[in-house]
PDB file of N, CA and C in Angstrom:
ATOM      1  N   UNK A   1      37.494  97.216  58.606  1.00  0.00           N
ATOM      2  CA  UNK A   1      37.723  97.102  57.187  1.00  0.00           C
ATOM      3  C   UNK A   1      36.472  97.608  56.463  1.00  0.00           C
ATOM      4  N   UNK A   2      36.848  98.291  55.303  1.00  0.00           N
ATOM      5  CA  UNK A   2      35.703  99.268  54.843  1.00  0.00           C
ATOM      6  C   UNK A   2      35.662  98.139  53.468  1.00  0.00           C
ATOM      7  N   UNK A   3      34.808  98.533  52.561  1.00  0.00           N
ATOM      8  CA  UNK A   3      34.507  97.851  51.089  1.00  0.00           C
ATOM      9  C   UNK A   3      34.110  98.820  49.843  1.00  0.00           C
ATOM     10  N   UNK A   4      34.964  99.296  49.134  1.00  0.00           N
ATOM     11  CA  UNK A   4      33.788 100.199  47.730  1.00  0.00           C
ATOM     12  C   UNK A   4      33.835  99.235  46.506  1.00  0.00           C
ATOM     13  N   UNK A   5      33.031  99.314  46.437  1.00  0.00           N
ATOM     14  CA  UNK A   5      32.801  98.651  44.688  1.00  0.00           C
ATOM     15  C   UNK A   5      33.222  99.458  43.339  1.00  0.00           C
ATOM     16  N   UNK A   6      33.456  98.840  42.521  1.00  0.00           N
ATOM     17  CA  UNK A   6      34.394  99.632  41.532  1.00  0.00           C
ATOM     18  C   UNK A   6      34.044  99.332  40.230  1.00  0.00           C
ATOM     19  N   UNK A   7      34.191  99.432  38.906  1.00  0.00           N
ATOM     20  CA  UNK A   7      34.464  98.384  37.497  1.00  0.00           C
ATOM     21  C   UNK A   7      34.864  98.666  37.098  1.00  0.00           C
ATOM     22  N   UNK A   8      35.694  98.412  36.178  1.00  0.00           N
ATOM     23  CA  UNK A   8      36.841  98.330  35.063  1.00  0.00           C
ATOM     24  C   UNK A   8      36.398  97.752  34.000  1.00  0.00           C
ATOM     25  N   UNK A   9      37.299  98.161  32.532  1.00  0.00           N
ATOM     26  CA  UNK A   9      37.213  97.261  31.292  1.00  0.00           C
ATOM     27  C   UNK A   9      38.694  97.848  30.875  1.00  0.00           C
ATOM     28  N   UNK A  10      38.976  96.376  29.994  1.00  0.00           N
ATOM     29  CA  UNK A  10      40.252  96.806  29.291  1.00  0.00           C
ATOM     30  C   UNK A  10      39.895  96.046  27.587  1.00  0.00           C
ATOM     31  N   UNK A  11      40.537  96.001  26.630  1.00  0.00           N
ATOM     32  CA  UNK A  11      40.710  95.960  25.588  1.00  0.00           C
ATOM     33  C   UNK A  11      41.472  94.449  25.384  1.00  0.00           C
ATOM     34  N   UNK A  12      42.381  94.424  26.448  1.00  0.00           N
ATOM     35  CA  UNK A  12      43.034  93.037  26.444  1.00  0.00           C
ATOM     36  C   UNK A  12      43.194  92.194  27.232  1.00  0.00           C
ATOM     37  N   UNK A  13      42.540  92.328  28.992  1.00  0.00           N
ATOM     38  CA  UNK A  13      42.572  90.719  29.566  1.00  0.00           C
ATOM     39  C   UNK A  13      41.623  91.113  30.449  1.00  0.00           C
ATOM     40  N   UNK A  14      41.221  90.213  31.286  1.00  0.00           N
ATOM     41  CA  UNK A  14      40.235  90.662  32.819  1.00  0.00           C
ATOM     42  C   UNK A  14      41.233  90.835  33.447  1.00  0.00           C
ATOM     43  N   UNK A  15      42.496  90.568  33.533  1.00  0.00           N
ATOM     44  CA  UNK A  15      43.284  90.990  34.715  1.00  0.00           C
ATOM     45  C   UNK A  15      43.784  92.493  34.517  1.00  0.00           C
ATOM     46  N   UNK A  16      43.709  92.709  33.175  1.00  0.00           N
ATOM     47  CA  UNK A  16      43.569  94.475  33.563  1.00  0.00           C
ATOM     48  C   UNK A  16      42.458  95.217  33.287  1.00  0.00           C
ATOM     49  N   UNK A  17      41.428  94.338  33.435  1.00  0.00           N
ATOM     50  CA  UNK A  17      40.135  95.116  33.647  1.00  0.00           C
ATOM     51  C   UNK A  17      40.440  95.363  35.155  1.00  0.00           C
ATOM     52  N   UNK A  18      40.633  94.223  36.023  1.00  0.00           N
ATOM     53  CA  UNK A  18      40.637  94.353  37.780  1.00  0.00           C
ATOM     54  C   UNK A  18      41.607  95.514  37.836  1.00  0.00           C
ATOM     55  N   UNK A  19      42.666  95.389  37.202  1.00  0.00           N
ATOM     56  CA  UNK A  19      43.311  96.622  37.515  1.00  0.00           C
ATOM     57  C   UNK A  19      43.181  98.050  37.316  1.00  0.00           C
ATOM     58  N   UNK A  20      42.416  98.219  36.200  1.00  0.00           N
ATOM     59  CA  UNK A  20      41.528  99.677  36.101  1.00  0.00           C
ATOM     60  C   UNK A  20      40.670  99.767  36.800  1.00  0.00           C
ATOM     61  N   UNK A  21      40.562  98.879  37.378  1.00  0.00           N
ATOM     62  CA  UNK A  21      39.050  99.055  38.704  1.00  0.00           C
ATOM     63  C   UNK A  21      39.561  99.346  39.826  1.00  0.00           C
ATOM     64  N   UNK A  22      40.634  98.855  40.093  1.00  0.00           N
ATOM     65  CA  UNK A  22      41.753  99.342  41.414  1.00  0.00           C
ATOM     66  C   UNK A  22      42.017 100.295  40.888  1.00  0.00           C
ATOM     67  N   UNK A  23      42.256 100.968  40.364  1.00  0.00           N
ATOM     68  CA  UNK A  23      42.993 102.391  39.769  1.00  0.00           C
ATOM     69  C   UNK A  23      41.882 102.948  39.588  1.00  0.00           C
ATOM     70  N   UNK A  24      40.872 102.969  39.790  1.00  0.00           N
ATOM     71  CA  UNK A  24      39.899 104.057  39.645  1.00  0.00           C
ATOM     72  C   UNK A  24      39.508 104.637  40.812  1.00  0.00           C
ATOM     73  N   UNK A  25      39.572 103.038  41.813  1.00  0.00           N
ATOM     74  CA  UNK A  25      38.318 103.637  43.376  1.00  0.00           C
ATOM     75  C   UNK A  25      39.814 104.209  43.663  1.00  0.00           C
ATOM     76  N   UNK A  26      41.067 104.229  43.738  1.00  0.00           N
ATOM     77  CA  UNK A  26      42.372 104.678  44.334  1.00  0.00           C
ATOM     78  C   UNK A  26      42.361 105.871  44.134  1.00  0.00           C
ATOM     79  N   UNK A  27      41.578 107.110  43.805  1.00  0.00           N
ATOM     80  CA  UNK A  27      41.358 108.119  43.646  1.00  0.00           C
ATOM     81  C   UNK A  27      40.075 108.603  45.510  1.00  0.00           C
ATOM     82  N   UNK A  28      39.471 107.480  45.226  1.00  0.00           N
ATOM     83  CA  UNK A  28      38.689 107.562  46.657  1.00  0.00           C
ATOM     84  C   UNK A  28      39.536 107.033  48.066  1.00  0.00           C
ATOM     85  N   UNK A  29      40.080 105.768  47.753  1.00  0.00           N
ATOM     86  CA  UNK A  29      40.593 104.894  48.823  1.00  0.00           C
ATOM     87  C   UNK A  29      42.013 105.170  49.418  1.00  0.00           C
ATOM     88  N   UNK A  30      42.940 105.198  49.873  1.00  0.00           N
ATOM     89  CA  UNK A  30      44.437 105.264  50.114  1.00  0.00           C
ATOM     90  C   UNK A  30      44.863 103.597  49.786  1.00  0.00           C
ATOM     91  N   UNK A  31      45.035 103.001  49.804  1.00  0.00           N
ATOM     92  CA  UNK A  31      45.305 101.804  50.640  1.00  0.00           C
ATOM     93  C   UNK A  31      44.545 100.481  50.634  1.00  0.00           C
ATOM     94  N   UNK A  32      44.155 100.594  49.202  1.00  0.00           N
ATOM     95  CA  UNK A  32      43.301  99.079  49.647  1.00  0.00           C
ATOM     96  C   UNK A  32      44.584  97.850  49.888  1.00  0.00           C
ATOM     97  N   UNK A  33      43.680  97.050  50.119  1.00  0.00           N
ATOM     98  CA  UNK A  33      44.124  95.313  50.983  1.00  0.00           C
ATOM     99  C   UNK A  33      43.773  94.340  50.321  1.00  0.00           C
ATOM    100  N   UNK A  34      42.885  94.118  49.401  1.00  0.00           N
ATOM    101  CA  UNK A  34      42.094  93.392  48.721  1.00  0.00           C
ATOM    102  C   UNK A  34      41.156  93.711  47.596  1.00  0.00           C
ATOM    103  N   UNK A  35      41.090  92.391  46.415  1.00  0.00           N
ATOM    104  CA  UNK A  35      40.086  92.741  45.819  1.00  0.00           C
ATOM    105  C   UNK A  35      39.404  91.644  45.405  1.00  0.00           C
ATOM    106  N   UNK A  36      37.811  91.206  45.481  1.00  0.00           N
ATOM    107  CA  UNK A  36      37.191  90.509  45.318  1.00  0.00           C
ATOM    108  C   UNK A  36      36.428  90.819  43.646  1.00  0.00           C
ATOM    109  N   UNK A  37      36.506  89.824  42.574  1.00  0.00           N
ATOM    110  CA  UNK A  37      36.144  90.178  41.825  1.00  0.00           C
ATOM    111  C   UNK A  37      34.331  89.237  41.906  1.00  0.00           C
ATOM    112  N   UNK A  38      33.528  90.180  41.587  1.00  0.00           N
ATOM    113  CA  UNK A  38      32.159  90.043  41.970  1.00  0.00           C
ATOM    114  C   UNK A  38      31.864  89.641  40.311  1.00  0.00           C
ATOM    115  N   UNK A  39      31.612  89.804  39.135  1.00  0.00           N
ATOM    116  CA  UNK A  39      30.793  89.887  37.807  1.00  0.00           C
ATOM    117  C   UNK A  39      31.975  89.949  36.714  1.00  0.00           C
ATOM    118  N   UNK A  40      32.558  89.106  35.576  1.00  0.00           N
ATOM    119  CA  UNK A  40      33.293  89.428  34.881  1.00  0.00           C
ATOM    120  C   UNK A  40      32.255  88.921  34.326  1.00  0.00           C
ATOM    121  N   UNK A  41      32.483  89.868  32.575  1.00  0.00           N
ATOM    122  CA  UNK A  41      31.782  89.763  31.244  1.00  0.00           C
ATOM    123  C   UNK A  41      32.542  90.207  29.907  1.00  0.00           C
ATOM    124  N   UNK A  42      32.139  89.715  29.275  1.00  0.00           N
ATOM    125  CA  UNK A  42      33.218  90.479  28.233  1.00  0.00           C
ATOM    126  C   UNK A  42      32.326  91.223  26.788  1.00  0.00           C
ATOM    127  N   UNK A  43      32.282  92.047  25.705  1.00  0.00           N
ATOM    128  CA  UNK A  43      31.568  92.151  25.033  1.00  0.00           C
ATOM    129  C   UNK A  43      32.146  91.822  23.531  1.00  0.00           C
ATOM    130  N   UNK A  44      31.609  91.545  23.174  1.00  0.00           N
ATOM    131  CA  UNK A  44      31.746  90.311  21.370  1.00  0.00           C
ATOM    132  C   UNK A  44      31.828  91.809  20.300  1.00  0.00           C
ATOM    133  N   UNK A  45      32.562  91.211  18.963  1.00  0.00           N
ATOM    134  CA  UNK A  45      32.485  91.983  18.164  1.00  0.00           C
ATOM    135  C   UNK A  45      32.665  90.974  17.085  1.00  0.00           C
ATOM    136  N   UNK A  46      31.798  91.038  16.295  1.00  0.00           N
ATOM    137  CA  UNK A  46      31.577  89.415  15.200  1.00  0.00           C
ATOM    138  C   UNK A  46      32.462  88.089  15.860  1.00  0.00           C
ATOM    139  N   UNK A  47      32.021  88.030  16.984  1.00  0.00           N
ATOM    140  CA  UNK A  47      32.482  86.641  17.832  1.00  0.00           C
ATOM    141  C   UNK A  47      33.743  86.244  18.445  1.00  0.00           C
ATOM    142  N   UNK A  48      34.964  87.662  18.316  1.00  0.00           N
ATOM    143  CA  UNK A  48      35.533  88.006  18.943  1.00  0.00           C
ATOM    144  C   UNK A  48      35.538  88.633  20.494  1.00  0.00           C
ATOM    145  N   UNK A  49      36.708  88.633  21.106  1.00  0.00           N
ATOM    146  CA  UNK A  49      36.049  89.486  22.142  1.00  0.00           C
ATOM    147  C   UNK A  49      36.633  90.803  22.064  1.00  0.00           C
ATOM    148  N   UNK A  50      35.916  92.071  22.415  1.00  0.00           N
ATOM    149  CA  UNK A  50      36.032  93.373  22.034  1.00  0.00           C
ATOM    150  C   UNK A  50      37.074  94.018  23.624  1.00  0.00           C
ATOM    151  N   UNK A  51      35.719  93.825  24.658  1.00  0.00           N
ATOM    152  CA  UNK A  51      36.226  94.611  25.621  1.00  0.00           C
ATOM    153  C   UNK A  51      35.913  93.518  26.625  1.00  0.00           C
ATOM    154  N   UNK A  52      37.129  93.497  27.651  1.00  0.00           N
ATOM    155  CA  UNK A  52      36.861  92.731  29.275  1.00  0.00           C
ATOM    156  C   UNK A  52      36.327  93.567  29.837  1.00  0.00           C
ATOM    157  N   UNK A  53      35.123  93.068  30.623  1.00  0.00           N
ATOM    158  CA  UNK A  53      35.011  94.144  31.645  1.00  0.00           C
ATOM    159  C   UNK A  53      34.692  93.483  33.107  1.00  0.00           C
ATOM    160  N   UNK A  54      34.403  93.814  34.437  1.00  0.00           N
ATOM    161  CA  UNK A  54      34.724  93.376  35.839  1.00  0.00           C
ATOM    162  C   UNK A  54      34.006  94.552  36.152  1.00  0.00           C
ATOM    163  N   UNK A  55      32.964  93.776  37.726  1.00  0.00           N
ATOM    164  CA  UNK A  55      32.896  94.594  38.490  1.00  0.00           C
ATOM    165  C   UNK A  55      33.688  93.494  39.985  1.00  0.00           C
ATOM    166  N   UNK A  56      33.946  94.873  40.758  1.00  0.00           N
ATOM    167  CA  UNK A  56      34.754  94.338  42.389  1.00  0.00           C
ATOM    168  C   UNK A  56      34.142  95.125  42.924  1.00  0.00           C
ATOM    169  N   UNK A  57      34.971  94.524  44.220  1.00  0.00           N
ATOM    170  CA  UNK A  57      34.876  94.866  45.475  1.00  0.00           C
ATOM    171  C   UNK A  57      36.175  94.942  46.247  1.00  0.00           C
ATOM    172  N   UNK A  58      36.680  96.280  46.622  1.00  0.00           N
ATOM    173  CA  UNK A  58      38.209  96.360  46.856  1.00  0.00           C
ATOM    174  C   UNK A  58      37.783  96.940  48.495  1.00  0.00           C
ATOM    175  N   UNK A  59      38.367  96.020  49.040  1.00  0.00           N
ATOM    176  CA  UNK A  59      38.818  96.301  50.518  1.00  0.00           C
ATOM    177  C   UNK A  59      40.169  96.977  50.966  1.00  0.00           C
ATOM    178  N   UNK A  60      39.194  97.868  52.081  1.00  0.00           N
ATOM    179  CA  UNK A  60      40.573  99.071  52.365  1.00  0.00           C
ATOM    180  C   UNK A  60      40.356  99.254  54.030  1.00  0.00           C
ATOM    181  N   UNK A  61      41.559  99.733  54.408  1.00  0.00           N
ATOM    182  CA  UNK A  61      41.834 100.176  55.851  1.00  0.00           C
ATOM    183  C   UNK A  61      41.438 101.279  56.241  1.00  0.00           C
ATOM    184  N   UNK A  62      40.505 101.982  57.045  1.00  0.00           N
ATOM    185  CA  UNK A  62      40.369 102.977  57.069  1.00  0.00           C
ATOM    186  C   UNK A  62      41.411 104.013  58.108  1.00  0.00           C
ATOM    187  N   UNK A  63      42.103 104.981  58.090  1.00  0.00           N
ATOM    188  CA  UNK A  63      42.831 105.583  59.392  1.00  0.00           C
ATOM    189  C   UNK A  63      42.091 105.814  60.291  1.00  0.00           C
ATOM    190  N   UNK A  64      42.447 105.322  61.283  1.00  0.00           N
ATOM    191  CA  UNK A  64      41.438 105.662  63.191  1.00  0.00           C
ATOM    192  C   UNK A  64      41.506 106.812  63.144  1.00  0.00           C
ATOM    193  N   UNK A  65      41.079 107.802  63.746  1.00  0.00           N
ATOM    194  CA  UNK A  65      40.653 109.041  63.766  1.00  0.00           C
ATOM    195  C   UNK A  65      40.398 109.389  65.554  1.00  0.00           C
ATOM    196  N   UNK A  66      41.109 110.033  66.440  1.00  0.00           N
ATOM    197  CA  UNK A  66      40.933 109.976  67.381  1.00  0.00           C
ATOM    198  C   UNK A  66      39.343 110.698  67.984  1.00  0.00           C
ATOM    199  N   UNK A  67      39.269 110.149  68.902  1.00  0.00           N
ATOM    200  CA  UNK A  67      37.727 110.402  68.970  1.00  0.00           C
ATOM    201  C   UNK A  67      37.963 111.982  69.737  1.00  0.00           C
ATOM    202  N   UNK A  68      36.755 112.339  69.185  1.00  0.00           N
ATOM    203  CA  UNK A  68      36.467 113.940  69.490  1.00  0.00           C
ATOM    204  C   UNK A  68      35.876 114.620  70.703  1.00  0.00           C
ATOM    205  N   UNK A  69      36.348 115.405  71.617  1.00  0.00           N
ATOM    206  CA  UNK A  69      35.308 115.401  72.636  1.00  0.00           C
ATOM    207  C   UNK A  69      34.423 116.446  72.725  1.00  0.00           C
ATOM    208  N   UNK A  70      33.080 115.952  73.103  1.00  0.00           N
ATOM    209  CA  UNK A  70      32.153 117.142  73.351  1.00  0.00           C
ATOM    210  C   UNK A  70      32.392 118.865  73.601  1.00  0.00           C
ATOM    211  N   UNK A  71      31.578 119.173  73.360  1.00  0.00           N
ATOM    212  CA  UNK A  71      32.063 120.865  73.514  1.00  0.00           C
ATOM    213  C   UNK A  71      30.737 120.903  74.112  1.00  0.00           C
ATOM    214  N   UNK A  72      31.410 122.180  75.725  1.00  0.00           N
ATOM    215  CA  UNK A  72      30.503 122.608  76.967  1.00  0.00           C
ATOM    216  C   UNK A  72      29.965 123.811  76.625  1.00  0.00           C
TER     217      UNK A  72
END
């Protein structure tokens, strides 16, 4: 099991901040399995909140790759 770290922000919840963060590394990953959310924060706008934002950690499978053999 491999791990990339990712972050996201959305406009309206942390749960779709996590999800723009999955949708971003999914350009790198095939297949993640998991996601660990590591840092949520959000940023204020006269004491509102403006933007969610998240950083993760999305776990993925990597494909086995058959092993290669030497060249004589």
């Amino acid at each position: 099991m491999r791990v990339a770290d990712a972050s996201g922000s959305s406009p309206t919840s942390f749960e779709e901040a996590v999800a723009d963060a999955v949708r971003s590394v999914r350009k790198e990953v095939r297949a993640p399995v998991g996601v660990e959310v590591v840092r949520m924060w959000a940023d204020l706008d006269g004491g509102a909140v403006a933007t969610y934002r998240v950083s993760v950690r999305v776990a993925y499978r990597e494909t086995a790759r058959p092993p290669t053999r030497p060249r004589r």
